[in-house]
PDB file of N, CA and C in Angstrom:
ATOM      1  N   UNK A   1      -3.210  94.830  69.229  1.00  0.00           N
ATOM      2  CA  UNK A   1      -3.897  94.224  68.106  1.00  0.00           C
ATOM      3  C   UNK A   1      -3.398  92.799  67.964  1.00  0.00           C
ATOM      4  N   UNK A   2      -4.552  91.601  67.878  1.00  0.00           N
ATOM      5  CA  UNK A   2      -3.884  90.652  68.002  1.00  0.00           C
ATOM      6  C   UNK A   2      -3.421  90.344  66.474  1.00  0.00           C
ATOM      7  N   UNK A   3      -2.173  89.160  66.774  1.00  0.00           N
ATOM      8  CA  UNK A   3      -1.227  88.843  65.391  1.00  0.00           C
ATOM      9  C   UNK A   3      -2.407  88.044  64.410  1.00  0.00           C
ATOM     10  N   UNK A   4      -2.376  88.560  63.086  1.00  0.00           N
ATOM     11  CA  UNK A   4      -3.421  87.625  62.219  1.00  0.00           C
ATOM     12  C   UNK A   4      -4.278  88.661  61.777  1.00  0.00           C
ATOM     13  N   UNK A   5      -4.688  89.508  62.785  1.00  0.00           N
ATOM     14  CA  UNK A   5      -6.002  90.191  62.637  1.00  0.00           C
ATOM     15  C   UNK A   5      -6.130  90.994  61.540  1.00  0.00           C
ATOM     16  N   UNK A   6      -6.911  90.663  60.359  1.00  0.00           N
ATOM     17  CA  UNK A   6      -6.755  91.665  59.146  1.00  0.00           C
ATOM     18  C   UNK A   6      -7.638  93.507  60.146  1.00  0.00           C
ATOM     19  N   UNK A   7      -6.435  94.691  59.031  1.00  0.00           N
ATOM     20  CA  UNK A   7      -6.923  95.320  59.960  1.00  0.00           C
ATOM     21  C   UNK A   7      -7.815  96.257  59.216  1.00  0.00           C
ATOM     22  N   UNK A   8      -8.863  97.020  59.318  1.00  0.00           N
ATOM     23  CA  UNK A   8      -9.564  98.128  58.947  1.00  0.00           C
ATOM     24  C   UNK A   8      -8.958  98.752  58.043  1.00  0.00           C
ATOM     25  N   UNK A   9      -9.953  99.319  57.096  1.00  0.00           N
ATOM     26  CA  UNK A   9      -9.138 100.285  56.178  1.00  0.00           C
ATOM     27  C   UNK A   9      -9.167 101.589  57.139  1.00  0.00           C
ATOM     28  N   UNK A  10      -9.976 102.029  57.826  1.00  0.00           N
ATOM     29  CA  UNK A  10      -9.952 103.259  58.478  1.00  0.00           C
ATOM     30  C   UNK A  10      -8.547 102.904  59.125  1.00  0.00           C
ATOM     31  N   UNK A  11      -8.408 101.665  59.844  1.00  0.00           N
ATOM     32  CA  UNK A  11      -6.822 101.849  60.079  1.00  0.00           C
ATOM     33  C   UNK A  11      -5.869 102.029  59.525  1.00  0.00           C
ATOM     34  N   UNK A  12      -5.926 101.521  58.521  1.00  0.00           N
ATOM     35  CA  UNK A  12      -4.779 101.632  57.524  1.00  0.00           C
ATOM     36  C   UNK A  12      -4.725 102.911  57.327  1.00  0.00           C
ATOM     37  N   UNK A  13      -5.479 103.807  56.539  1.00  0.00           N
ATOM     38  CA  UNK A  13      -5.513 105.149  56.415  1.00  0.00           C
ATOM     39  C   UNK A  13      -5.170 106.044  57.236  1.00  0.00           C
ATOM     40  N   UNK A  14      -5.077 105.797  58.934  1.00  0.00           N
ATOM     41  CA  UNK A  14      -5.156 107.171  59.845  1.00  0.00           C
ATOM     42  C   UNK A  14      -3.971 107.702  59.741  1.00  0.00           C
ATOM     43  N   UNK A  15      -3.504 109.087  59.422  1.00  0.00           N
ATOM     44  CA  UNK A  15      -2.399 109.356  59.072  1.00  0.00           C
ATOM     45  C   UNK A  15      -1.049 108.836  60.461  1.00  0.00           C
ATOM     46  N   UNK A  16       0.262 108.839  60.362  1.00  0.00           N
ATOM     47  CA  UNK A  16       1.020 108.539  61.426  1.00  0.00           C
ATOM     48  C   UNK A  16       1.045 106.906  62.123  1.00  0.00           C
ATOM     49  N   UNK A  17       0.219 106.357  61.461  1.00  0.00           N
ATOM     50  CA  UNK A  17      -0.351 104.968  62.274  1.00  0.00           C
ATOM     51  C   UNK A  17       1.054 104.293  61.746  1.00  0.00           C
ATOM     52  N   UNK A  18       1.539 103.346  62.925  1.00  0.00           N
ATOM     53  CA  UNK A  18       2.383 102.670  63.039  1.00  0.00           C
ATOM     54  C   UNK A  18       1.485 101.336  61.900  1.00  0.00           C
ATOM     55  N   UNK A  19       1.887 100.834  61.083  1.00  0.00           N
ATOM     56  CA  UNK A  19       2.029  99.360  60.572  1.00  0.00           C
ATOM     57  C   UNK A  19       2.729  98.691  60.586  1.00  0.00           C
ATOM     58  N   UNK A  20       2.729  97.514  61.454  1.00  0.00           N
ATOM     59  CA  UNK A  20       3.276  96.206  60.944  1.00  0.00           C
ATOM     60  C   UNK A  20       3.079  95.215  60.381  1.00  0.00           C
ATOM     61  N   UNK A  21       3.632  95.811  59.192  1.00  0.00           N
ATOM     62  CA  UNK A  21       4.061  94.871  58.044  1.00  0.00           C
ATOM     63  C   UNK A  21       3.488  93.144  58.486  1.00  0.00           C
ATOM     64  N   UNK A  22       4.304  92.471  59.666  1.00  0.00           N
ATOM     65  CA  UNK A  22       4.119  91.029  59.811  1.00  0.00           C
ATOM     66  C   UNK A  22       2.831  90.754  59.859  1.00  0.00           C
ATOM     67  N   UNK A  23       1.468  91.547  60.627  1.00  0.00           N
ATOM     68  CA  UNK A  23       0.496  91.080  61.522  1.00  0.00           C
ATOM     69  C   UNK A  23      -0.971  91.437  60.079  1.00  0.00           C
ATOM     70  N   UNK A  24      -0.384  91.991  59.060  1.00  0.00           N
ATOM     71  CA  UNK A  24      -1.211  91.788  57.723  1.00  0.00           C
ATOM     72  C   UNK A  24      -1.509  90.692  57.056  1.00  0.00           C
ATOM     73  N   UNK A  25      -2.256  90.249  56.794  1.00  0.00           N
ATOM     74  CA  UNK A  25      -2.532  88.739  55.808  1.00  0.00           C
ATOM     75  C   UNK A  25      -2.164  89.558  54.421  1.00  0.00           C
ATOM     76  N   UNK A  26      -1.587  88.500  53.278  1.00  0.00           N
ATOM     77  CA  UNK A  26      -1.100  88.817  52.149  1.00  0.00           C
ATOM     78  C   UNK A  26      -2.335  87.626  51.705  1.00  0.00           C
ATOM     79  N   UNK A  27      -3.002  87.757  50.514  1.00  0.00           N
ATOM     80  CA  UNK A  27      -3.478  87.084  49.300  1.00  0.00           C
ATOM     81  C   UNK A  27      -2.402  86.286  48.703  1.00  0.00           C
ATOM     82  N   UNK A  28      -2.489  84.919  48.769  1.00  0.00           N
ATOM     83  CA  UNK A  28      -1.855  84.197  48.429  1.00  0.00           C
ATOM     84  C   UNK A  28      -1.828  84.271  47.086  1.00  0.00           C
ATOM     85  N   UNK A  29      -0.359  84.304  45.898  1.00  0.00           N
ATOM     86  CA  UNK A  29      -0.464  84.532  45.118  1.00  0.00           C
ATOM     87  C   UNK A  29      -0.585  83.266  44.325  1.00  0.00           C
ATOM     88  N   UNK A  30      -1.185  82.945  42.709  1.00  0.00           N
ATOM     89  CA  UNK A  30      -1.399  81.840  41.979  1.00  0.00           C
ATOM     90  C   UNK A  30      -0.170  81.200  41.836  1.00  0.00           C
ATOM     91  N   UNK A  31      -0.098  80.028  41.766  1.00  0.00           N
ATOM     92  CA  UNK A  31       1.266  79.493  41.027  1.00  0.00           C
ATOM     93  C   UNK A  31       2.056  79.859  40.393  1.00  0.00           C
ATOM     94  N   UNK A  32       1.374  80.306  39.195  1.00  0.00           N
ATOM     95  CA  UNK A  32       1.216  80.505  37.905  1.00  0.00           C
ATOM     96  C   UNK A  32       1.945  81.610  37.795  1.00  0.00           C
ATOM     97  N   UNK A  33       1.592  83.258  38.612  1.00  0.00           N
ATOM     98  CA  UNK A  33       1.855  84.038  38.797  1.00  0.00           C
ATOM     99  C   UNK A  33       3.436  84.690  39.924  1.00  0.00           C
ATOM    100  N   UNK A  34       3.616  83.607  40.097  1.00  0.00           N
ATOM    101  CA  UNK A  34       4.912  83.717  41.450  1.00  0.00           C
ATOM    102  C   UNK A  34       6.435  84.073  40.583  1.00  0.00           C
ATOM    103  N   UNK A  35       7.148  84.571  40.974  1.00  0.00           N
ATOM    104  CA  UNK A  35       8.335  85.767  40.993  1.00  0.00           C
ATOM    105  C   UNK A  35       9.289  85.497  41.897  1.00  0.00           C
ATOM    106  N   UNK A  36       9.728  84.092  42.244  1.00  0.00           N
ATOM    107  CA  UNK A  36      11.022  84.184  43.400  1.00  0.00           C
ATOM    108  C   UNK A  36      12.164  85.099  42.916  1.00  0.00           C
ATOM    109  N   UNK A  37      12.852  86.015  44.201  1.00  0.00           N
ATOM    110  CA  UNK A  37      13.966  86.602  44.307  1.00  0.00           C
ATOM    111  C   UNK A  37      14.412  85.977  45.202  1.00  0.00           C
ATOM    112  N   UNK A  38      16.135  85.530  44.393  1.00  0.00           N
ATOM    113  CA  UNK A  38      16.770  85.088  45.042  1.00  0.00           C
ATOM    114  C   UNK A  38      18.128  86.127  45.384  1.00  0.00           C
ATOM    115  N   UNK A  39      19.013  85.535  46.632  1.00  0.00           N
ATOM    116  CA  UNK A  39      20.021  86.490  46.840  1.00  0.00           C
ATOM    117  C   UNK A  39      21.116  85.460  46.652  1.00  0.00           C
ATOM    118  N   UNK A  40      22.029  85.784  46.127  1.00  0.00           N
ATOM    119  CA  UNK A  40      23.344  84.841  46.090  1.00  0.00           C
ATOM    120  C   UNK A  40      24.595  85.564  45.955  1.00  0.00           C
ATOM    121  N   UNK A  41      25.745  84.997  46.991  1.00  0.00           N
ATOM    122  CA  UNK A  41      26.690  85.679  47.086  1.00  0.00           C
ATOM    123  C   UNK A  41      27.941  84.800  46.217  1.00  0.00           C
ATOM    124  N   UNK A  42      28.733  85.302  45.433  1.00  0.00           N
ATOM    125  CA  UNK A  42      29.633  85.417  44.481  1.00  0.00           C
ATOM    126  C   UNK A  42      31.060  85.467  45.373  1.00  0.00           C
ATOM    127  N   UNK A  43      31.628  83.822  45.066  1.00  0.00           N
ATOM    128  CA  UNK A  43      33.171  84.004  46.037  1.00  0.00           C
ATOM    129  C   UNK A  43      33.786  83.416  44.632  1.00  0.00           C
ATOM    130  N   UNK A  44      33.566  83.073  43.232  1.00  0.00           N
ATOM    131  CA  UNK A  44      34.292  82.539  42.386  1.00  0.00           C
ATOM    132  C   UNK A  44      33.333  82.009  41.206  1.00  0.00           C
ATOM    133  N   UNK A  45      34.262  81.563  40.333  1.00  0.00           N
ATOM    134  CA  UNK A  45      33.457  80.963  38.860  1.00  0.00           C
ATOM    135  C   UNK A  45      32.732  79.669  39.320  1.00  0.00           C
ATOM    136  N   UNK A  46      33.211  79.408  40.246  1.00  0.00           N
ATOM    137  CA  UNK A  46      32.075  78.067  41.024  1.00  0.00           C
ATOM    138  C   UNK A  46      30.946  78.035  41.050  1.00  0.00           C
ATOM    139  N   UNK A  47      30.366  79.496  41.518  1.00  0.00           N
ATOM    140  CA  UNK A  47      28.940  79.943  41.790  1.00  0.00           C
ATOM    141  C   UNK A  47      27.937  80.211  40.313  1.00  0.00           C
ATOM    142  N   UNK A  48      28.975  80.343  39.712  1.00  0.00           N
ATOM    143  CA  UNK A  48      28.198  80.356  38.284  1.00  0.00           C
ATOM    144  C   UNK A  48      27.049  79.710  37.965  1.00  0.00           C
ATOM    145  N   UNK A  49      27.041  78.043  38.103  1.00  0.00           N
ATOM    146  CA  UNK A  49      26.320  77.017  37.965  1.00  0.00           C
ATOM    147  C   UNK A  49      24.992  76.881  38.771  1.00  0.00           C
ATOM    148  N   UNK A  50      25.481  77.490  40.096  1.00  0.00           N
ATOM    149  CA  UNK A  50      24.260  77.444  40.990  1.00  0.00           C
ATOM    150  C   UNK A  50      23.063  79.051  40.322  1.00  0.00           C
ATOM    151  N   UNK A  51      24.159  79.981  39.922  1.00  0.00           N
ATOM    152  CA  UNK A  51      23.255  81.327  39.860  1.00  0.00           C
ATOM    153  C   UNK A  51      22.576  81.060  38.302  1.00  0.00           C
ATOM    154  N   UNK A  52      22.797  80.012  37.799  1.00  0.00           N
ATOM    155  CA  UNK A  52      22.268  79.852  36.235  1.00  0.00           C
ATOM    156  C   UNK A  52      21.502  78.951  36.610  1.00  0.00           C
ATOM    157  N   UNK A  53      21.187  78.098  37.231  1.00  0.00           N
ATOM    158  CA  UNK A  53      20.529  77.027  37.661  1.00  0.00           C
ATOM    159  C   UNK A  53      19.248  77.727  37.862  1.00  0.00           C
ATOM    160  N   UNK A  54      19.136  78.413  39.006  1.00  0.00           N
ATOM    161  CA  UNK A  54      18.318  78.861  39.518  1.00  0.00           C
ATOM    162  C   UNK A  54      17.404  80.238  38.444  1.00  0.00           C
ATOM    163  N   UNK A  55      18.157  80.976  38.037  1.00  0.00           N
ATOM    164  CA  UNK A  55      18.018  81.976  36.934  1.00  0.00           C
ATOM    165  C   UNK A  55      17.157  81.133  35.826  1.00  0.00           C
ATOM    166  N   UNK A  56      17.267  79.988  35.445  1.00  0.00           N
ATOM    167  CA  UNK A  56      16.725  79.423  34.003  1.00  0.00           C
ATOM    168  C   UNK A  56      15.541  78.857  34.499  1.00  0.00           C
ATOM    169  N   UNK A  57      14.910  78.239  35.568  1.00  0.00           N
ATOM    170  CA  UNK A  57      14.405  78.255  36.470  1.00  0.00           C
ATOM    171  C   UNK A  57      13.179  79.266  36.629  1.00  0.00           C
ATOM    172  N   UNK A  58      13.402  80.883  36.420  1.00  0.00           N
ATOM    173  CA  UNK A  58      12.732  81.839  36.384  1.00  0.00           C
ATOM    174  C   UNK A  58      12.707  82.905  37.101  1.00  0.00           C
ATOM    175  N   UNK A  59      13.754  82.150  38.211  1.00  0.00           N
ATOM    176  CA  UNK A  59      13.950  83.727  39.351  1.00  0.00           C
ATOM    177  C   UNK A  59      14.690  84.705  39.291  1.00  0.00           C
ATOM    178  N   UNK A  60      14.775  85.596  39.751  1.00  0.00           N
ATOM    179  CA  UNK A  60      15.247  86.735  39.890  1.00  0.00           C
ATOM    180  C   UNK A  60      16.024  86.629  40.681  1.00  0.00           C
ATOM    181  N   UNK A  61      17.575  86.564  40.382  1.00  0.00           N
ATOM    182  CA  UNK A  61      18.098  87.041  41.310  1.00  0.00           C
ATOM    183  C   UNK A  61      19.560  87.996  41.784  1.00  0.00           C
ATOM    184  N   UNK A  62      19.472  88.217  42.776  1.00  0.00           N
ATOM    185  CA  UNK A  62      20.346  89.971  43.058  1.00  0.00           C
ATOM    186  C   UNK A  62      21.903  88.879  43.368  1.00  0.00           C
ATOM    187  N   UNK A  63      22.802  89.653  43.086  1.00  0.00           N
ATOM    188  CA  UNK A  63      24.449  88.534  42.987  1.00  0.00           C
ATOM    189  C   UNK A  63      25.196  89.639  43.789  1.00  0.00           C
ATOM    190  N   UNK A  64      25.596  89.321  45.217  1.00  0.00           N
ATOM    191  CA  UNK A  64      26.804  90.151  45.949  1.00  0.00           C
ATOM    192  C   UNK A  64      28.202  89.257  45.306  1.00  0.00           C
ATOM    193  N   UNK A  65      28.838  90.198  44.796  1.00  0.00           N
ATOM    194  CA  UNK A  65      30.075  90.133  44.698  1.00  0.00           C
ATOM    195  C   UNK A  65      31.425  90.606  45.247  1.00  0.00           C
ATOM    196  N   UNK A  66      31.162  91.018  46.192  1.00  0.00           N
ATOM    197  CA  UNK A  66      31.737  91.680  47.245  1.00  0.00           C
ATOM    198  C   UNK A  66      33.212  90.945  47.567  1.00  0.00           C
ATOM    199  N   UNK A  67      32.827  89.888  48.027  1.00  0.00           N
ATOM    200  CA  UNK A  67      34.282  88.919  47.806  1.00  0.00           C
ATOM    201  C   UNK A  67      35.320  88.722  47.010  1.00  0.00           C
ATOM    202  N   UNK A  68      34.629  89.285  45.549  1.00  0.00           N
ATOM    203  CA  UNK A  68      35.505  89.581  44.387  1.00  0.00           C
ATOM    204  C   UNK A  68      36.107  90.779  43.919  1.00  0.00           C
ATOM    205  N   UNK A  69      35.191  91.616  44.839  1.00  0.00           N
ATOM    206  CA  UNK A  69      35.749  93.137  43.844  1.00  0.00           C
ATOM    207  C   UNK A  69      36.844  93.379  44.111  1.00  0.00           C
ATOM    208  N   UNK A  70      37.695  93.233  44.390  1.00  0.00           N
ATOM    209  CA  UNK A  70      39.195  93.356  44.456  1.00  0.00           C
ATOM    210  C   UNK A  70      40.293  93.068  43.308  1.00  0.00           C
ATOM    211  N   UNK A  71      39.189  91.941  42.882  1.00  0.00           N
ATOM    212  CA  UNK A  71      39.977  91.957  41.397  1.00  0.00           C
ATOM    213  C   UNK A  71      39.149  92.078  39.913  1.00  0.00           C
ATOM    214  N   UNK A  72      39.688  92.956  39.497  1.00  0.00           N
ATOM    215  CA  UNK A  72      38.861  93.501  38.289  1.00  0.00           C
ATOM    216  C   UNK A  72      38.564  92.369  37.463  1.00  0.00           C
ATOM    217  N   UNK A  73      39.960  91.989  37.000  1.00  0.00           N
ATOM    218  CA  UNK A  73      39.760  90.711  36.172  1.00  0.00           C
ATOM    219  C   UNK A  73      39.063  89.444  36.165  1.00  0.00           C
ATOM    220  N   UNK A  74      38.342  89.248  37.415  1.00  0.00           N
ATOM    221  CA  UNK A  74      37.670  88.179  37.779  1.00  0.00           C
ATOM    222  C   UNK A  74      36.045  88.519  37.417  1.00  0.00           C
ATOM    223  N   UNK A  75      36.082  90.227  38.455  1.00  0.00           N
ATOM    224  CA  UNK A  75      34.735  90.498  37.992  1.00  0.00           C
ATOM    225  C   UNK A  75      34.519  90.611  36.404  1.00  0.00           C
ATOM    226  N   UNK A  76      35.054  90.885  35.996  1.00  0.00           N
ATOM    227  CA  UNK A  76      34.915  91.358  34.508  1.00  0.00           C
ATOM    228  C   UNK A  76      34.540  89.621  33.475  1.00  0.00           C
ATOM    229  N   UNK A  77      34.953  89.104  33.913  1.00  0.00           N
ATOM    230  CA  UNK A  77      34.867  87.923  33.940  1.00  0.00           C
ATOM    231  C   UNK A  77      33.780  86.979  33.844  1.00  0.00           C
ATOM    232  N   UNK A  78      33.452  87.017  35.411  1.00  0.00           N
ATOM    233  CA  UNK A  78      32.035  86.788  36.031  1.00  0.00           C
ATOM    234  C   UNK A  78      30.800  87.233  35.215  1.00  0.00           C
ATOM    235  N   UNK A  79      30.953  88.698  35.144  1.00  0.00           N
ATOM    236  CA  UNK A  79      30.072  89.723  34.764  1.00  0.00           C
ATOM    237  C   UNK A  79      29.288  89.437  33.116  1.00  0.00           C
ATOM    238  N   UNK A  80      30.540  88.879  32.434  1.00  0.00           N
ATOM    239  CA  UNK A  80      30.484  88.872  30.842  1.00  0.00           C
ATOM    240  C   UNK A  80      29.917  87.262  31.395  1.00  0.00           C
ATOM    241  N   UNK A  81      30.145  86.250  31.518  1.00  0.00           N
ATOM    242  CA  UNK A  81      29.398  85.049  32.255  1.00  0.00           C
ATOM    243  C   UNK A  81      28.045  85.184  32.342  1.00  0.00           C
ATOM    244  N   UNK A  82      27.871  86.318  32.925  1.00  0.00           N
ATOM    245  CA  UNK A  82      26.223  86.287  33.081  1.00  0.00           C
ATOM    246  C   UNK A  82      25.725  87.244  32.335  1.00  0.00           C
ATOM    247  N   UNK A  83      26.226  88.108  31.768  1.00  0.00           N
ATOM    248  CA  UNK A  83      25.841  88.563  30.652  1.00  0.00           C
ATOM    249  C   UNK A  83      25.739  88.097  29.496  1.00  0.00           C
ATOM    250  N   UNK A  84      25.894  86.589  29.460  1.00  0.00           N
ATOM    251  CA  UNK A  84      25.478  85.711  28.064  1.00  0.00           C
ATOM    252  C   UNK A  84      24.268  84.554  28.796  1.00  0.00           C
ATOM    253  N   UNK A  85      24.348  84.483  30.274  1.00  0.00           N
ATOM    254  CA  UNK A  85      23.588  83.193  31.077  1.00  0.00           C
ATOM    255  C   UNK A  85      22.191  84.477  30.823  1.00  0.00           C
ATOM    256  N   UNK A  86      21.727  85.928  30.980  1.00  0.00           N
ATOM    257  CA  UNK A  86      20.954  87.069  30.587  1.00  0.00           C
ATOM    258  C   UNK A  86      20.060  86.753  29.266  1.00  0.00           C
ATOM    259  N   UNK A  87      21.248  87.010  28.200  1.00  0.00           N
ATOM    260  CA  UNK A  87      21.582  86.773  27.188  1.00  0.00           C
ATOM    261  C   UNK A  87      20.373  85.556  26.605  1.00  0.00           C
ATOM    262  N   UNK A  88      21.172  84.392  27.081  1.00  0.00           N
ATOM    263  CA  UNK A  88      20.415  82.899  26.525  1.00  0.00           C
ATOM    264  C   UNK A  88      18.897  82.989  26.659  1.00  0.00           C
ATOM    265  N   UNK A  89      18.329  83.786  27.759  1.00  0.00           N
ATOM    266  CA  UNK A  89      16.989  83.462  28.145  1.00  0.00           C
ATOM    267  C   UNK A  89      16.122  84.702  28.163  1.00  0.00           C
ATOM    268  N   UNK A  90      16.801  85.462  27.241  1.00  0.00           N
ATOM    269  CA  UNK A  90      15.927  86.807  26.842  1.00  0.00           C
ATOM    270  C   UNK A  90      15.574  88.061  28.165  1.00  0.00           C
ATOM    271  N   UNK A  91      16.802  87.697  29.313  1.00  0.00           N
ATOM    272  CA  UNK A  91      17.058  88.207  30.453  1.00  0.00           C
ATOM    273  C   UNK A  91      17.667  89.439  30.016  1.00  0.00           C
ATOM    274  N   UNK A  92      17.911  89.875  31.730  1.00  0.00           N
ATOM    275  CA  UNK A  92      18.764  91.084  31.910  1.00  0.00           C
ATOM    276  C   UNK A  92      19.688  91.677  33.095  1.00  0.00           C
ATOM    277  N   UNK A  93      20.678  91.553  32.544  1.00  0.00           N
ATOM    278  CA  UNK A  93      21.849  92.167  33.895  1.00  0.00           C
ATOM    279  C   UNK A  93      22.183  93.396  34.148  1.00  0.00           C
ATOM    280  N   UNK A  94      21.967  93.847  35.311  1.00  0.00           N
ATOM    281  CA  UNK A  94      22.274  95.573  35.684  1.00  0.00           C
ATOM    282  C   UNK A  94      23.037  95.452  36.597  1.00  0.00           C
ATOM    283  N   UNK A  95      24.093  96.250  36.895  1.00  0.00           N
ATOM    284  CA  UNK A  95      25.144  96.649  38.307  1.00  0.00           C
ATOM    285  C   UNK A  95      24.045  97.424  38.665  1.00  0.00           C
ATOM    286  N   UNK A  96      23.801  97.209  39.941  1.00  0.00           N
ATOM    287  CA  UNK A  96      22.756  98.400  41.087  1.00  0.00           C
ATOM    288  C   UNK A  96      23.623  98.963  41.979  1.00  0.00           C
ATOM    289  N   UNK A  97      25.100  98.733  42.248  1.00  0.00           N
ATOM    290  CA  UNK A  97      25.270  99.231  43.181  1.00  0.00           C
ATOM    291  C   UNK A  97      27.172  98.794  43.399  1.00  0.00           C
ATOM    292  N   UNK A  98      28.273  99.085  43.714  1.00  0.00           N
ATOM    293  CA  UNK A  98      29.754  99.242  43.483  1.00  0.00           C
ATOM    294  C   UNK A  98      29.771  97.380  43.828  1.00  0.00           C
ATOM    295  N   UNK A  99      29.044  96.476  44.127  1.00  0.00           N
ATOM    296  CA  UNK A  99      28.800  94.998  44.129  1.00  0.00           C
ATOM    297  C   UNK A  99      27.789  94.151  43.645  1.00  0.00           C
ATOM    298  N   UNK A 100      26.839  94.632  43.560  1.00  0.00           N
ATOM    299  CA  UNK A 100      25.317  94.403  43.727  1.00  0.00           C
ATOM    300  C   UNK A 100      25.396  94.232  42.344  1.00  0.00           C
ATOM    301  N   UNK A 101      24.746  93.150  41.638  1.00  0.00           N
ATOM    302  CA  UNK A 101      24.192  92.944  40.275  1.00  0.00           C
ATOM    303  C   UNK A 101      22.547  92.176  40.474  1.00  0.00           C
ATOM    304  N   UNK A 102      21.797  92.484  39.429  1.00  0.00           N
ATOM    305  CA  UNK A 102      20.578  91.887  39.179  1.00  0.00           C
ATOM    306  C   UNK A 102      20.547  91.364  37.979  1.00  0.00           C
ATOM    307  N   UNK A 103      20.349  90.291  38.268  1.00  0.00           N
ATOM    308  CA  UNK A 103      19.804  89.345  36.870  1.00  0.00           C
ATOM    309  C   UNK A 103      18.442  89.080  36.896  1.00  0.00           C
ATOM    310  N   UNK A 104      17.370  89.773  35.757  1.00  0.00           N
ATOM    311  CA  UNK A 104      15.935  89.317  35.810  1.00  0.00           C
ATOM    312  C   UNK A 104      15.640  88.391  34.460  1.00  0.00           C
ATOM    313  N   UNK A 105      14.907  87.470  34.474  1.00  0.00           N
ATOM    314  CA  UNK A 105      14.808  86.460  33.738  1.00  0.00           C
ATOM    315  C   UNK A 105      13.483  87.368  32.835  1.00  0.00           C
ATOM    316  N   UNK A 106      13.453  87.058  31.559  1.00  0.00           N
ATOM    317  CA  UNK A 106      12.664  86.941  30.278  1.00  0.00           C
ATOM    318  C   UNK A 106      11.353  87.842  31.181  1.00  0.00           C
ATOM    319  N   UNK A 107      10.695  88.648  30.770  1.00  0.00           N
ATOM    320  CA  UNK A 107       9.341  89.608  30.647  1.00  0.00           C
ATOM    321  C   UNK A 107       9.658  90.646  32.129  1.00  0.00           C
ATOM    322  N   UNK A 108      10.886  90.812  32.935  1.00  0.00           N
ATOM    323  CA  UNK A 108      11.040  91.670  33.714  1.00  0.00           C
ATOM    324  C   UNK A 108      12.207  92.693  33.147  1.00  0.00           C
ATOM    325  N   UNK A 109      12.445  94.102  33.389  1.00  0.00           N
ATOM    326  CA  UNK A 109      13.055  94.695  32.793  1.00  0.00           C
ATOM    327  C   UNK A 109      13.504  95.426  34.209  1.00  0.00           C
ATOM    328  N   UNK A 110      14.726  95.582  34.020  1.00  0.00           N
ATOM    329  CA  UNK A 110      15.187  96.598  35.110  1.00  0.00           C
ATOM    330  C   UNK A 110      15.653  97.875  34.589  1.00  0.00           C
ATOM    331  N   UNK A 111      14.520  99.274  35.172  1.00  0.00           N
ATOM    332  CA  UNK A 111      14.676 100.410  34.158  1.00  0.00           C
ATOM    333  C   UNK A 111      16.470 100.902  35.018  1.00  0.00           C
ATOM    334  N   UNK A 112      17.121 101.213  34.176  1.00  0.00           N
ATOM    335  CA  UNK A 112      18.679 101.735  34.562  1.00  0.00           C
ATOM    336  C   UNK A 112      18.341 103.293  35.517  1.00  0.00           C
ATOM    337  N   UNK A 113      17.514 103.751  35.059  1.00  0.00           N
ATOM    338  CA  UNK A 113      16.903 105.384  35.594  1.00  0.00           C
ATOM    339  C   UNK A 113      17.015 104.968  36.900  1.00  0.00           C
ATOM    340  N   UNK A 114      17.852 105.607  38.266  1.00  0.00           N
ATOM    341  CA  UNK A 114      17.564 105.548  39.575  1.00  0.00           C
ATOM    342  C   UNK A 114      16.185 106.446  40.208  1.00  0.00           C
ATOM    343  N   UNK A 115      15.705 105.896  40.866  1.00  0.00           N
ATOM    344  CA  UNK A 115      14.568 106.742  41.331  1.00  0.00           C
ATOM    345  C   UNK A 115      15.247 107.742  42.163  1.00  0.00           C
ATOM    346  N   UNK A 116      15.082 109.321  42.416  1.00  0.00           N
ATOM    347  CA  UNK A 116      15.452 110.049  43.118  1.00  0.00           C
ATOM    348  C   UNK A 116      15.095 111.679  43.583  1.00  0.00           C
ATOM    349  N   UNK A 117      15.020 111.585  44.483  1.00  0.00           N
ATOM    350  CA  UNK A 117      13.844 112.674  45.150  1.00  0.00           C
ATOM    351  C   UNK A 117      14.292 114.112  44.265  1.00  0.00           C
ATOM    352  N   UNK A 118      13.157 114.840  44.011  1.00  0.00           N
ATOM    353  CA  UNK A 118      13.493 115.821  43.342  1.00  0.00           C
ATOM    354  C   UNK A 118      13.515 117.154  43.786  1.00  0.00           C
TER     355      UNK A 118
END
């Protein structure tokens, strides 16, 4: 199948069919309407400035802290940091994961409920 080629819905549908993801055209979304996620990794209170920058801004973004977890006191730190940078802009901060934090800016909500097979 050549790259580009929008493909059939009968294709899409046949059960087992391999998709790749790349060779789909996406609908370009409005301006207006756009949602950047960003990823940023956390080595100190340095990074603060850049992850608020970008956050006030409007994006979303996921914070590895991985470099830090070793010391509680730093994360704890950090954590309360962006839990007021959240805070200021009618945001929201969740731990997703023993490093992983999400900060979503004003009208996104991150439900705490993990999704999980039943």
């Amino acid at each position: 199948m050549g790259k580009g080629r929008k493909r059939s819905d009968s294709e899409l549908l046949e059960p087992n069919l391999f998709i790749d993801l790349g060779s789909l055209e996406a609908e370009p979304a409005d301006a207006d309407e756009r949602l950047r996620v960003r990823v940023a990794e956390l080595t100190g209170s340095e990074d603060i400035p850049m992850v608020s920058e970008h956050f006030y801004k409007g994006d979303m973004i996921v914070i590895d802290y991985a470099p830090l977890s070793d010391s509680e006191d730093e994360v704890a730190r950090l954590s309360a940091e962006l839990r007021g940078v959240a805070k200021d802009c009618g945001g929201d901060l969740v731990s997703v994961g023993r490093t992983i934090l999400v900060l979503a800016p004003a009208g996104v909500r991150i439900d705490r409920r993990r999704l999980r097979r039943e």
